[in-house]
PDB file of N, CA and C in Angstrom:
ATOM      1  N   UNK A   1       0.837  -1.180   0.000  1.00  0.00           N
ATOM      2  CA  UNK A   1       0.000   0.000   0.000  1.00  0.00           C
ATOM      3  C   UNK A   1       0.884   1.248   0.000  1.00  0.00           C
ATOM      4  N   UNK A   2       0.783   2.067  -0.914  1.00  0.00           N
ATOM      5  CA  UNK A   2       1.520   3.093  -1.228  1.00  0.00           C
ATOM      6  C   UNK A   2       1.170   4.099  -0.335  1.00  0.00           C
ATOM      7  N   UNK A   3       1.790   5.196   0.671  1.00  0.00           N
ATOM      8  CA  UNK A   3       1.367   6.432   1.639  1.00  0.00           C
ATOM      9  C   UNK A   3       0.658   7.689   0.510  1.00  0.00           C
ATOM     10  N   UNK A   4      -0.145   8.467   0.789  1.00  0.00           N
ATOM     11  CA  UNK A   4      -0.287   9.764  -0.194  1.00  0.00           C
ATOM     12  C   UNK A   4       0.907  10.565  -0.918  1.00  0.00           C
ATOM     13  N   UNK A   5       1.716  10.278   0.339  1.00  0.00           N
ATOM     14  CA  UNK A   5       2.872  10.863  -0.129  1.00  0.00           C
ATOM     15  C   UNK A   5       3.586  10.214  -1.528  1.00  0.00           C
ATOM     16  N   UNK A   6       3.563   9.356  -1.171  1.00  0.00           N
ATOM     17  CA  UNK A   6       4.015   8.387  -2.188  1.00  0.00           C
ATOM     18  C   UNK A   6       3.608   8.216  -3.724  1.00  0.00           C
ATOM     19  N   UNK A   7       2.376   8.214  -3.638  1.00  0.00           N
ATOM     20  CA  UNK A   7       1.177   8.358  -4.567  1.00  0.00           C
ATOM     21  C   UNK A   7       1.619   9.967  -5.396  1.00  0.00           C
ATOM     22  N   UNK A   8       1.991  10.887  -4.680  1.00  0.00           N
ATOM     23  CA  UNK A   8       1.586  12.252  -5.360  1.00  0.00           C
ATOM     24  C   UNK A   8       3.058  12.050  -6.133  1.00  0.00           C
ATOM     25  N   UNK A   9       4.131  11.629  -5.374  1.00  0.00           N
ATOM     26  CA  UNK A   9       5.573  11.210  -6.410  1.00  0.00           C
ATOM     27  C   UNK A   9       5.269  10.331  -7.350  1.00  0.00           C
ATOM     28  N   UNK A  10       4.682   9.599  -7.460  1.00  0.00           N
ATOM     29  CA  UNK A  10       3.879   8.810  -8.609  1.00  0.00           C
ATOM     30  C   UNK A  10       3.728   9.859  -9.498  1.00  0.00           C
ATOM     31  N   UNK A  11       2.456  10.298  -9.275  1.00  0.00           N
ATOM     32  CA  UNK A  11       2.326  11.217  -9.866  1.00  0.00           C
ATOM     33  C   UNK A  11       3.248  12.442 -10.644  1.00  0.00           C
ATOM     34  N   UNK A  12       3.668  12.475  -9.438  1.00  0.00           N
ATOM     35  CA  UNK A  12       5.130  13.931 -10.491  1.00  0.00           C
ATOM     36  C   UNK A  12       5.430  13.067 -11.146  1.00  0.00           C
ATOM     37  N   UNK A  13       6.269  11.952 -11.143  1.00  0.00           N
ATOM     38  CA  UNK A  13       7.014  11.052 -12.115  1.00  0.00           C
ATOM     39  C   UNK A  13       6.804  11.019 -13.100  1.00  0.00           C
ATOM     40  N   UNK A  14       5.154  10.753 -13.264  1.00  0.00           N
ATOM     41  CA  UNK A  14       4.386  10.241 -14.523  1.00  0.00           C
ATOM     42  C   UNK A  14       3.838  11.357 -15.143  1.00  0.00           C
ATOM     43  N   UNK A  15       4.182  12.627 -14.569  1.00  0.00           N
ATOM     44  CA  UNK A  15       3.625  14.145 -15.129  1.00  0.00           C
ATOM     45  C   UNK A  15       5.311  14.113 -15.614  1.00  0.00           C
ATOM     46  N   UNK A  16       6.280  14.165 -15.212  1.00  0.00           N
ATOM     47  CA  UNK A  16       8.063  14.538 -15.698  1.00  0.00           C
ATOM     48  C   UNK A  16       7.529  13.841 -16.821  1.00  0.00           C
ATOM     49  N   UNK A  17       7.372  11.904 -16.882  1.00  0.00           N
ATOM     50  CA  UNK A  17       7.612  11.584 -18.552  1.00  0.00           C
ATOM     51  C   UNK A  17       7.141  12.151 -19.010  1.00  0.00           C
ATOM     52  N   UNK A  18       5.901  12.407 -19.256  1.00  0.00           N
ATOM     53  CA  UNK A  18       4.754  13.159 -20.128  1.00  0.00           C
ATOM     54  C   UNK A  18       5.504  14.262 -20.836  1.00  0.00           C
ATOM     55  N   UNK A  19       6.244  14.880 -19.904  1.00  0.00           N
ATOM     56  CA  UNK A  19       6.311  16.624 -20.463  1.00  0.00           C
ATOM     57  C   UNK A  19       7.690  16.316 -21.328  1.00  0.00           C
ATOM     58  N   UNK A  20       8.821  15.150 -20.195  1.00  0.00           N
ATOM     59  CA  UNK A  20       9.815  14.757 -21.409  1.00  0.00           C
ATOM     60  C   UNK A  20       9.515  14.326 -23.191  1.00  0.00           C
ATOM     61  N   UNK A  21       8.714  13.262 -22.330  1.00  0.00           N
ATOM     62  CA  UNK A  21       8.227  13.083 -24.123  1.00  0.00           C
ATOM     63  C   UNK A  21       7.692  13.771 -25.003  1.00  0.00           C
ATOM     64  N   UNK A  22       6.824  14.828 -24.960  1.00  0.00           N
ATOM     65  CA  UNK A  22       6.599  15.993 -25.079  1.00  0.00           C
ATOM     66  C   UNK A  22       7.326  16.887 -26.149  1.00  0.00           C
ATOM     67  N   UNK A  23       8.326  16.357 -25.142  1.00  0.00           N
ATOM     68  CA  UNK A  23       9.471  17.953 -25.391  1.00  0.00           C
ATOM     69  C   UNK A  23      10.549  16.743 -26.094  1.00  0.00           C
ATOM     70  N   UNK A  24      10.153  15.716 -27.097  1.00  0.00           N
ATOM     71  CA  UNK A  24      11.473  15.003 -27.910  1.00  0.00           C
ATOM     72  C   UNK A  24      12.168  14.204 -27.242  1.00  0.00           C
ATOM     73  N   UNK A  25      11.829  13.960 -25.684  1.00  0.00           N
ATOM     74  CA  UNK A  25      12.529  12.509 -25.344  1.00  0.00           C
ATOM     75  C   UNK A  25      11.921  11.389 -25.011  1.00  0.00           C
ATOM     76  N   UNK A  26      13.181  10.497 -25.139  1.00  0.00           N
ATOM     77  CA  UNK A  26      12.736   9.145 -25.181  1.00  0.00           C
ATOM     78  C   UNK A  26      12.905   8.181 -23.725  1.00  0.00           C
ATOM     79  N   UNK A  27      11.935   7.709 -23.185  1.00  0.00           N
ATOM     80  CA  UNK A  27      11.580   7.535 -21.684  1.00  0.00           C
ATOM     81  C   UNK A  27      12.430   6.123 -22.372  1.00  0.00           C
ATOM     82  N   UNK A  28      13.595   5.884 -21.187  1.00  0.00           N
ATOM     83  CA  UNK A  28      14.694   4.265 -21.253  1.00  0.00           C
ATOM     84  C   UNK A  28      13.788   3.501 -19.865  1.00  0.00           C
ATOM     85  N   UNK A  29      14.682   4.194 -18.677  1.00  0.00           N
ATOM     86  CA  UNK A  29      13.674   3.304 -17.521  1.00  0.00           C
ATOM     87  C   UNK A  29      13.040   4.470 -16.414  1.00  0.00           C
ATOM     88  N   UNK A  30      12.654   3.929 -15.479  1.00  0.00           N
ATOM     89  CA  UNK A  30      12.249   4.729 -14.481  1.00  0.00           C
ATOM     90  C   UNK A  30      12.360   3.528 -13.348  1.00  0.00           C
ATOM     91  N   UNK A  31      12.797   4.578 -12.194  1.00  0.00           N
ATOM     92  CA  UNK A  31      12.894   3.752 -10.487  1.00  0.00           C
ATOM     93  C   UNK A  31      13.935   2.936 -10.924  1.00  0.00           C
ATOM     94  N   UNK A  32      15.436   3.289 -11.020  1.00  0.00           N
ATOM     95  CA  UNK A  32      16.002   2.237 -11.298  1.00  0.00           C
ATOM     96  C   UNK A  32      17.053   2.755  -9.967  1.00  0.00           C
ATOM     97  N   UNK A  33      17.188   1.147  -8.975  1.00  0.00           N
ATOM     98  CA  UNK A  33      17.558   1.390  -7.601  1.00  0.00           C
ATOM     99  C   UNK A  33      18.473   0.350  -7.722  1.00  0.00           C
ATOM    100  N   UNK A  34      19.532   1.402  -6.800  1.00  0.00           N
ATOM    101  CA  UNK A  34      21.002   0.243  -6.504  1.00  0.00           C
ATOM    102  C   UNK A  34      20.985   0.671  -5.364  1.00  0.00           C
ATOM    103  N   UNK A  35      21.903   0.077  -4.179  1.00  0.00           N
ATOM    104  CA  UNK A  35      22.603   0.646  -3.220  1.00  0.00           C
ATOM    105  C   UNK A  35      22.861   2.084  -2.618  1.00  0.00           C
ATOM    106  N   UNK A  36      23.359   2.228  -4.191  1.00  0.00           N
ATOM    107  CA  UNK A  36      23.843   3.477  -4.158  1.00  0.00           C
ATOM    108  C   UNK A  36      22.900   4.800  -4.033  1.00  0.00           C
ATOM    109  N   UNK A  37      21.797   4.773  -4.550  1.00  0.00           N
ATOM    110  CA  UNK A  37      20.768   5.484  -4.705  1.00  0.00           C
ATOM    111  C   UNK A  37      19.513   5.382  -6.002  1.00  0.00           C
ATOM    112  N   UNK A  38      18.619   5.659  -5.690  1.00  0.00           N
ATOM    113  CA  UNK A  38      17.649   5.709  -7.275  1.00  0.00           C
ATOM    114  C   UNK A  38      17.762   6.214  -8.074  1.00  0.00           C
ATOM    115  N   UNK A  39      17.520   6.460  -9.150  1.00  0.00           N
ATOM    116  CA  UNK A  39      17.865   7.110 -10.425  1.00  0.00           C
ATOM    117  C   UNK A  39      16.105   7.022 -10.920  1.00  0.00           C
ATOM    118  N   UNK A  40      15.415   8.186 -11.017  1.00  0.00           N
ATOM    119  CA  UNK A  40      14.229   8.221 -11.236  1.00  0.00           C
ATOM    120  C   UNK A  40      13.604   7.727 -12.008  1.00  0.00           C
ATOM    121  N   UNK A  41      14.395   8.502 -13.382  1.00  0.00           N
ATOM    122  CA  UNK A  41      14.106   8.683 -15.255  1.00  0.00           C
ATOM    123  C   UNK A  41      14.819   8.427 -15.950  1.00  0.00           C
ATOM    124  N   UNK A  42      15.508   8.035 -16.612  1.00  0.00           N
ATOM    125  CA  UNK A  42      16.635   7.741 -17.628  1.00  0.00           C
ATOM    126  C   UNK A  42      15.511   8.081 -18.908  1.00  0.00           C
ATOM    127  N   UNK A  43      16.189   8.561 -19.729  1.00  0.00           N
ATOM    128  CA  UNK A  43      15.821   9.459 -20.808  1.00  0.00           C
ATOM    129  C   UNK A  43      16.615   9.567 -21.915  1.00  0.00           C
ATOM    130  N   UNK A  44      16.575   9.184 -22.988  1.00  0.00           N
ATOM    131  CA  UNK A  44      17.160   9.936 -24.146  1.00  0.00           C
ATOM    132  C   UNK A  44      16.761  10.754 -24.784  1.00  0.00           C
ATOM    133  N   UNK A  45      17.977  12.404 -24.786  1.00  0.00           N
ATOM    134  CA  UNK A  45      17.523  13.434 -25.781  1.00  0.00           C
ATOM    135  C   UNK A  45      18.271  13.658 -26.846  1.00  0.00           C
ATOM    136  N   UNK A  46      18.000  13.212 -28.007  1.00  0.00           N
ATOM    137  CA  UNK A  46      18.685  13.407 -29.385  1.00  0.00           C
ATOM    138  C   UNK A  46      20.170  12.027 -29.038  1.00  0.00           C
ATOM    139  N   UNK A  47      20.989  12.597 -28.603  1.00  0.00           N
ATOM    140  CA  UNK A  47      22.566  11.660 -28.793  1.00  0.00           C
ATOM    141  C   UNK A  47      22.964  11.769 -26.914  1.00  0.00           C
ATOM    142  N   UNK A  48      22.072  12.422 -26.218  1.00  0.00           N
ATOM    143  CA  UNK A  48      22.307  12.782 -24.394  1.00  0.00           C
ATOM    144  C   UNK A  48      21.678  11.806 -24.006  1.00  0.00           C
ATOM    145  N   UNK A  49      22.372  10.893 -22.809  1.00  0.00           N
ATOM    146  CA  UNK A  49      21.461  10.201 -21.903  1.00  0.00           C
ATOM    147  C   UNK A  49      21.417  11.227 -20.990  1.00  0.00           C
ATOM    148  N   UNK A  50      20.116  10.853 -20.234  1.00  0.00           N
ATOM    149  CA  UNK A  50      19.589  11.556 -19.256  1.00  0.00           C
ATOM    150  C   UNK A  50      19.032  11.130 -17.787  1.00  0.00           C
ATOM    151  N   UNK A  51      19.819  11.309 -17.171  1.00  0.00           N
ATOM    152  CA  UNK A  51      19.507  10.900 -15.471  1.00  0.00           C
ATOM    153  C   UNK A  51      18.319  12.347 -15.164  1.00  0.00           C
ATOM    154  N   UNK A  52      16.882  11.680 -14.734  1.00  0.00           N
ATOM    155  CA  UNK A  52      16.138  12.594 -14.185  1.00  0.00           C
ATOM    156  C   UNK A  52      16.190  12.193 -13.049  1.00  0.00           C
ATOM    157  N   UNK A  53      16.078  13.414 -11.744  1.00  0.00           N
ATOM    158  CA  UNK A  53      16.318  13.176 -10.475  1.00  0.00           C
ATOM    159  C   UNK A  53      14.482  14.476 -10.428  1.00  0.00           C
ATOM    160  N   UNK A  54      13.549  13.758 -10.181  1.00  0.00           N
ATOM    161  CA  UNK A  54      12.204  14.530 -10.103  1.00  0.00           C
ATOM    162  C   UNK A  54      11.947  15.095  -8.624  1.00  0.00           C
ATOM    163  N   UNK A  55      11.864  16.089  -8.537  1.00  0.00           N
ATOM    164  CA  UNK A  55      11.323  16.692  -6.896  1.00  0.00           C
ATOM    165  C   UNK A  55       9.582  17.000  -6.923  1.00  0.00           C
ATOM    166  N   UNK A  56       9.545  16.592  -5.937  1.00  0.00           N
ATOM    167  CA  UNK A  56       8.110  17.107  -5.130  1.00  0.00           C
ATOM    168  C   UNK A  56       8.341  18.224  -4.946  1.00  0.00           C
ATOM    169  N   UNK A  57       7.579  19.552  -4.953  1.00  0.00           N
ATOM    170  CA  UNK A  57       7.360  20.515  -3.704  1.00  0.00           C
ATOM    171  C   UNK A  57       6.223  21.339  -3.618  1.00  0.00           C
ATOM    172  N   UNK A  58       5.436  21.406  -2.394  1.00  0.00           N
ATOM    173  CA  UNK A  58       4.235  22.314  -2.469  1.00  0.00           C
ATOM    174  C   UNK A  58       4.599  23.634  -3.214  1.00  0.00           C
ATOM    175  N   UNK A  59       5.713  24.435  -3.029  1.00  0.00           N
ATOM    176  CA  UNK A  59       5.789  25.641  -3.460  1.00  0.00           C
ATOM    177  C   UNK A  59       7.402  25.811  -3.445  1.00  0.00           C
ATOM    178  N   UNK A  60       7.765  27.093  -4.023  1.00  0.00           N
ATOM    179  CA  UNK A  60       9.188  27.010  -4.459  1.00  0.00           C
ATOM    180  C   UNK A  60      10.205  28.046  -3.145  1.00  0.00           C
ATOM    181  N   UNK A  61       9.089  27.797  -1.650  1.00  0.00           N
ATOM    182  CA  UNK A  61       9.837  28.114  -0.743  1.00  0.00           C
ATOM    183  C   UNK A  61      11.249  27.614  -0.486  1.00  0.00           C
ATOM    184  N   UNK A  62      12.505  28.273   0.305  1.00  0.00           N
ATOM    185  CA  UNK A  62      13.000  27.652   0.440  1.00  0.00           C
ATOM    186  C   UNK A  62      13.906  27.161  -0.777  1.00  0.00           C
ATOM    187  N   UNK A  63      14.020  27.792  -1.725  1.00  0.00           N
ATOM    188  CA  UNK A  63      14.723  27.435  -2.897  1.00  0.00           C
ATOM    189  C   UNK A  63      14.021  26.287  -3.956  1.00  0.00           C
ATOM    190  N   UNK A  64      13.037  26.137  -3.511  1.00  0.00           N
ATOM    191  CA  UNK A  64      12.297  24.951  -4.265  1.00  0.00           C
ATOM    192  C   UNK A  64      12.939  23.813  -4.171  1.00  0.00           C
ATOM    193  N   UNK A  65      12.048  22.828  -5.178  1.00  0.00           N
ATOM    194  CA  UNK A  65      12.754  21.768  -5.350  1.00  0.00           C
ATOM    195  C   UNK A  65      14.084  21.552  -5.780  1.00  0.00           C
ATOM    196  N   UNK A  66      14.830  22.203  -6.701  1.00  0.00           N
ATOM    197  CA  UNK A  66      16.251  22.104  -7.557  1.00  0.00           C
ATOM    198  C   UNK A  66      16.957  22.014  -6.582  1.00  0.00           C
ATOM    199  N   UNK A  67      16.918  22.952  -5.457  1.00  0.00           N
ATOM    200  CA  UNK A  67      17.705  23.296  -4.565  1.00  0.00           C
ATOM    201  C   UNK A  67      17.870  22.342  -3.598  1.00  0.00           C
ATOM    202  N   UNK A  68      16.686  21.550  -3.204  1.00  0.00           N
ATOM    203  CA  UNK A  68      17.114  19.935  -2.657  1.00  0.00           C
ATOM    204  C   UNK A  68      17.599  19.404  -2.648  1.00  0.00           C
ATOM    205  N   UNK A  69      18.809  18.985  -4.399  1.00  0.00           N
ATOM    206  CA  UNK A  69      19.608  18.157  -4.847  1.00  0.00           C
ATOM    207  C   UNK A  69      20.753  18.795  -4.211  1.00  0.00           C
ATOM    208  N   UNK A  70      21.311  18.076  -2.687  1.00  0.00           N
ATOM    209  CA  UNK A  70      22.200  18.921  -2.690  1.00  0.00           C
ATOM    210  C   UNK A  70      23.566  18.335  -2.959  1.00  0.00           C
ATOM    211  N   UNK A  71      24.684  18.291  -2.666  1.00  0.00           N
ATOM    212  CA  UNK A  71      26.188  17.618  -2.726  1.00  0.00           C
ATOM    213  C   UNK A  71      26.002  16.570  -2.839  1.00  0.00           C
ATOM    214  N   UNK A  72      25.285  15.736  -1.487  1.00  0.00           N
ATOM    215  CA  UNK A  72      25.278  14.608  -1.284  1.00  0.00           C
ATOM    216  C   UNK A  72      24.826  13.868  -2.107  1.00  0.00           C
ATOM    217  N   UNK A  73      23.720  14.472  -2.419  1.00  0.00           N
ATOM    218  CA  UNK A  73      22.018  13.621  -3.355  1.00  0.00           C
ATOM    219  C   UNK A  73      23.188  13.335  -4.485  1.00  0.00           C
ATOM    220  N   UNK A  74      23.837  14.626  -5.176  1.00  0.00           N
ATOM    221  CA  UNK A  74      24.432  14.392  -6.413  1.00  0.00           C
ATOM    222  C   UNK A  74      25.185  13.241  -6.387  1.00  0.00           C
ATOM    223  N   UNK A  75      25.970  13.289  -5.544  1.00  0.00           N
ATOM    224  CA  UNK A  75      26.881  12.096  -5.471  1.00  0.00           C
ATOM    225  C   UNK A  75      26.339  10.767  -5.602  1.00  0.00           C
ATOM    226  N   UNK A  76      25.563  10.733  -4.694  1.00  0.00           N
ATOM    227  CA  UNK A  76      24.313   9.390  -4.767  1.00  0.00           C
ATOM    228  C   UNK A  76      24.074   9.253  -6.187  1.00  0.00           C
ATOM    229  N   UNK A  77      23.374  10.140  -6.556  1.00  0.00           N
ATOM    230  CA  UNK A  77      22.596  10.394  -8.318  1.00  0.00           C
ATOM    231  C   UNK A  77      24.121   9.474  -9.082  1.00  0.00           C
ATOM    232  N   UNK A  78      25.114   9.877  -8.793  1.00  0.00           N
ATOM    233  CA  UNK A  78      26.080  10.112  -9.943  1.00  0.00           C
ATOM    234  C   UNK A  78      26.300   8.315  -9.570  1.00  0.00           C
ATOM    235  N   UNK A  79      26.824   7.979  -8.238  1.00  0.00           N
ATOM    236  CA  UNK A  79      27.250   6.659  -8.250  1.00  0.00           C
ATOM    237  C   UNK A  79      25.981   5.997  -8.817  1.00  0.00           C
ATOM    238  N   UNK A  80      25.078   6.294  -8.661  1.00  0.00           N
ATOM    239  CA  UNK A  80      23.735   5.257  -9.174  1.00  0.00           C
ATOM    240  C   UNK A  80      24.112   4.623 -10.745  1.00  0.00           C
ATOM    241  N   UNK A  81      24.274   6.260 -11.054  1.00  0.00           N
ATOM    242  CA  UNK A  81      24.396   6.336 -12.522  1.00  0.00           C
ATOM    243  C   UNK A  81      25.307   5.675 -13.297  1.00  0.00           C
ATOM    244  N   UNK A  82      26.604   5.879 -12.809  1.00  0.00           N
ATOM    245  CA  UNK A  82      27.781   4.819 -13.068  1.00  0.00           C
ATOM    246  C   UNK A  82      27.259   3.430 -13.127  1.00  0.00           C
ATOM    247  N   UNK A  83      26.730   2.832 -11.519  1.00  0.00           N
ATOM    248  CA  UNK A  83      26.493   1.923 -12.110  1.00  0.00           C
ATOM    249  C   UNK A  83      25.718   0.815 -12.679  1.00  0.00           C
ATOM    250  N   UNK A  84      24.628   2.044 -13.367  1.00  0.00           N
ATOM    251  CA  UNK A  84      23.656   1.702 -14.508  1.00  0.00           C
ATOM    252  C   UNK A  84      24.629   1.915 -15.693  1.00  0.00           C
ATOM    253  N   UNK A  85      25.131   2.809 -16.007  1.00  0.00           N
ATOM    254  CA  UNK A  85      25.943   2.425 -17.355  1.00  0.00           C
ATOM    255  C   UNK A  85      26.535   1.335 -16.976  1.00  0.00           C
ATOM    256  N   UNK A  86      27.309   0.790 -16.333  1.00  0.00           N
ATOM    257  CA  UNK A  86      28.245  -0.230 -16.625  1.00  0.00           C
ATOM    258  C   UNK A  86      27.848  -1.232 -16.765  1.00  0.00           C
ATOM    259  N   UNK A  87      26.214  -1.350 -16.046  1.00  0.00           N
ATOM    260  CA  UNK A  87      25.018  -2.369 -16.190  1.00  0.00           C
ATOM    261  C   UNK A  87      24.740  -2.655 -17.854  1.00  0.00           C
ATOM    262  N   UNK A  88      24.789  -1.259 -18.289  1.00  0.00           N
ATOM    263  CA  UNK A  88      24.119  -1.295 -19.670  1.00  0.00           C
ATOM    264  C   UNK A  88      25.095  -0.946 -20.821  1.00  0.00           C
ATOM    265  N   UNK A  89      26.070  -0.007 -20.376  1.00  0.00           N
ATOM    266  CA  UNK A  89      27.465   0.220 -21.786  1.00  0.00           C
ATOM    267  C   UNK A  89      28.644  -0.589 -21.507  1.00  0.00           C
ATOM    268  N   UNK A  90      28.355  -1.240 -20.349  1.00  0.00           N
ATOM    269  CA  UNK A  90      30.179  -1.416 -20.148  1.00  0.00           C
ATOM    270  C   UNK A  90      31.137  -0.376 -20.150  1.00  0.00           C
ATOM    271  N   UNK A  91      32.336  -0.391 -20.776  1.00  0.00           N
ATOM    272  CA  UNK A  91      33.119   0.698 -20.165  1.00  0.00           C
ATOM    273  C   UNK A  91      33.086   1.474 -21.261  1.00  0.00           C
ATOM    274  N   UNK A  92      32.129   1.777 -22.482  1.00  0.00           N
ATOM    275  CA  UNK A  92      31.666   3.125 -23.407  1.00  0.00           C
ATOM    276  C   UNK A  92      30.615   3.260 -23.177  1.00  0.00           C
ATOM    277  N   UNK A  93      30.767   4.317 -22.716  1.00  0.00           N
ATOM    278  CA  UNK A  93      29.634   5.293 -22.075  1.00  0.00           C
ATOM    279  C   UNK A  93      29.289   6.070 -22.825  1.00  0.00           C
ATOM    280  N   UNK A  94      27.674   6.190 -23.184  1.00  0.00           N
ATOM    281  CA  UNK A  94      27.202   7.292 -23.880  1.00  0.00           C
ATOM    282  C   UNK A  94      27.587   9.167 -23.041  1.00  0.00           C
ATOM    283  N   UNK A  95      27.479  10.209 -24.193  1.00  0.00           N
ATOM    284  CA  UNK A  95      27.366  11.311 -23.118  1.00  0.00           C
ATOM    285  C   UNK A  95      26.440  11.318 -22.390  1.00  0.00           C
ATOM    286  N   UNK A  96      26.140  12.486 -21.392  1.00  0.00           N
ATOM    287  CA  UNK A  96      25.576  11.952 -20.218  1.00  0.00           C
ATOM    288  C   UNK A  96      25.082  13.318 -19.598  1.00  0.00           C
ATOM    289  N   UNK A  97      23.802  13.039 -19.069  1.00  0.00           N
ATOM    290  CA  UNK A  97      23.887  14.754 -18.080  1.00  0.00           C
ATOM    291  C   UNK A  97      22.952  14.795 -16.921  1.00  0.00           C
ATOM    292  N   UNK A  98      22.982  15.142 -16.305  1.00  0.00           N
ATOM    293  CA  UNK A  98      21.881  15.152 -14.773  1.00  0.00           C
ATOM    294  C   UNK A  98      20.838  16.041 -14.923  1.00  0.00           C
ATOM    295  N   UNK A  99      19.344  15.975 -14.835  1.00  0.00           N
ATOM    296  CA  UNK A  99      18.866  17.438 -14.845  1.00  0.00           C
ATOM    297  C   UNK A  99      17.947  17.036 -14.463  1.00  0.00           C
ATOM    298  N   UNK A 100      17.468  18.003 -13.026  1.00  0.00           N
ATOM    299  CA  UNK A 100      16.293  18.260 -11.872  1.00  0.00           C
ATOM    300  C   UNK A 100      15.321  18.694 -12.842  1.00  0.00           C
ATOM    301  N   UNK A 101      13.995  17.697 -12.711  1.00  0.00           N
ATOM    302  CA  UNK A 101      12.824  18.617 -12.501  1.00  0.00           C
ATOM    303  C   UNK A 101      12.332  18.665 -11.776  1.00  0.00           C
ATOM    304  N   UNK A 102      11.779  19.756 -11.434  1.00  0.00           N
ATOM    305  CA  UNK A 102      10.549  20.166 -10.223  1.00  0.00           C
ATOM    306  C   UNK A 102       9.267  20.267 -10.316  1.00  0.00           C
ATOM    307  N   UNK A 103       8.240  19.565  -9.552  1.00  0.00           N
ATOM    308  CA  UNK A 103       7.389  20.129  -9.665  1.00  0.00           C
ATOM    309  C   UNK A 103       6.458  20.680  -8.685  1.00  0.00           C
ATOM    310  N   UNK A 104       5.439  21.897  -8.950  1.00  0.00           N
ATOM    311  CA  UNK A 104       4.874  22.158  -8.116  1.00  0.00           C
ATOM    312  C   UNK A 104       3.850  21.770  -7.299  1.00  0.00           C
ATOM    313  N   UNK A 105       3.337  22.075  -6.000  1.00  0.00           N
ATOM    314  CA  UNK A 105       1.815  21.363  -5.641  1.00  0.00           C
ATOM    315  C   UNK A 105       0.374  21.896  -7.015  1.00  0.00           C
ATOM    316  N   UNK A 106       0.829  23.121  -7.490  1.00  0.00           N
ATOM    317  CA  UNK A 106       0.167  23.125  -8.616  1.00  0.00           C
ATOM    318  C   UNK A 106       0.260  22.746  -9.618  1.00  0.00           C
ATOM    319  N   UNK A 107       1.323  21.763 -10.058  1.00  0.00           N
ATOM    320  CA  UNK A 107       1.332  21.218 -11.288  1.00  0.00           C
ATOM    321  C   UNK A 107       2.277  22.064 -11.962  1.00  0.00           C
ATOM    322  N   UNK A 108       3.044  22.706 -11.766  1.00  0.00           N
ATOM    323  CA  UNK A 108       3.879  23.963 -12.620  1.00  0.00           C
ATOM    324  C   UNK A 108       5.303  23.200 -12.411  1.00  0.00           C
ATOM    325  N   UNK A 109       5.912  22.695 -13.828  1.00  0.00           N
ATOM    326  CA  UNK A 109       6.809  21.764 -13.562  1.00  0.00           C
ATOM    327  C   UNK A 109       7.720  22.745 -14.505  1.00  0.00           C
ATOM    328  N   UNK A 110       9.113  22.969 -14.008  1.00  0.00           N
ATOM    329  CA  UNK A 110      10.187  23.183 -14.103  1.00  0.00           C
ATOM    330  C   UNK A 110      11.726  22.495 -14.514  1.00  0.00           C
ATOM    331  N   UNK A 111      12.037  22.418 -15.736  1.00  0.00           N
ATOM    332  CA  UNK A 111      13.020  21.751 -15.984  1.00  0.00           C
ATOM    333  C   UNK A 111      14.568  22.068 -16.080  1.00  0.00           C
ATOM    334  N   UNK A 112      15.346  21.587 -15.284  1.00  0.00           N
ATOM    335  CA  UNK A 112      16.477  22.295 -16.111  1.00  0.00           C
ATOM    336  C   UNK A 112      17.464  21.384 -16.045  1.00  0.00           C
ATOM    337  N   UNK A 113      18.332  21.812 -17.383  1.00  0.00           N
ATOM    338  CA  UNK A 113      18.521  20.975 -17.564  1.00  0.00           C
ATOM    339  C   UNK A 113      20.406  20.660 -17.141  1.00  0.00           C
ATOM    340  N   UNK A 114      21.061  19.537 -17.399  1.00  0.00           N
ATOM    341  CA  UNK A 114      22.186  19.698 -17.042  1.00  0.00           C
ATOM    342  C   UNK A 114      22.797  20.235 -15.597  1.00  0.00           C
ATOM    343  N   UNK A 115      22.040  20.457 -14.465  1.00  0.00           N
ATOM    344  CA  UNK A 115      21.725  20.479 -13.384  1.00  0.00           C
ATOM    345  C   UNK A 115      22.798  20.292 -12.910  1.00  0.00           C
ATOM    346  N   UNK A 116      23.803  19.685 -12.517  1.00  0.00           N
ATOM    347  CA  UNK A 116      25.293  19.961 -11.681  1.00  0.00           C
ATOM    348  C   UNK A 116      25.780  18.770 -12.776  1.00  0.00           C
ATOM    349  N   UNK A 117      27.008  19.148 -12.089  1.00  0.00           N
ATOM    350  CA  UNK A 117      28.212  18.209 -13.055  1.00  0.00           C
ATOM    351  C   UNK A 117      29.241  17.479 -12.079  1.00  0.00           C
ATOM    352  N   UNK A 118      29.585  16.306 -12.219  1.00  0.00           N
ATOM    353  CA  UNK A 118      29.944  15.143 -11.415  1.00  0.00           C
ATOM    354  C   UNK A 118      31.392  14.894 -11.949  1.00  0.00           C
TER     355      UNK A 118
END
């Protein structure tokens, strides 16, 4: 049984693909969990893989969601990521880029892209 909370990240998730695909990308996996941390979205845009890291937030107090991802998260994000490529390229790795979306308790979703660098 999933909490509300839980349910409404559902939700963002499945509002992020939407708007990715949308906007020319191509949904690879979603919820993909190691040790290391989850990796939300994997995405291809044009010749970029894409690690989506999706935030919840009622409102963009507080720096919003983007601002959540902080040092740590990245690091997490990044080891995840490693080792899903190595899961899936071995040691050639497509290019590659991190990028937060946010979204709001109103539905006002925010993308950006390339989001820190590892």
């Amino acid at each position: 049984m999933r909490t509300p909370k839980q349910r409404a990240g559902d939700a963002a998730e499945e509002a992020v693909a939407r708007h990715l695909a949308a906007h020319g990308c191509t949904l690879i996996a979603r919820n993909a969990r190691y040790p290391e941390g989850e990796l939300d979205l994997i995405a291809r845009e044009r010749d970029m893989l894409v690690f989506v890291e999706v935030r919840m937030r009622r409102s963009a107090a507080f720096g919003g969601a983007a601002a959540s991802v902080d040092r740590f998260k990245q690091k997490r994000l990044a080891r995840a990521a490693q080792h899903w490529l190595l899961e899936h390229y071995g040691e050639r790795w497509p290019a590659c880029r991190f990028d937060v979306v946010s979204v709001t308790g109103d539905g006002t979703i925010e993308w950006i892209r390339d989001a820190f660098a590892v």
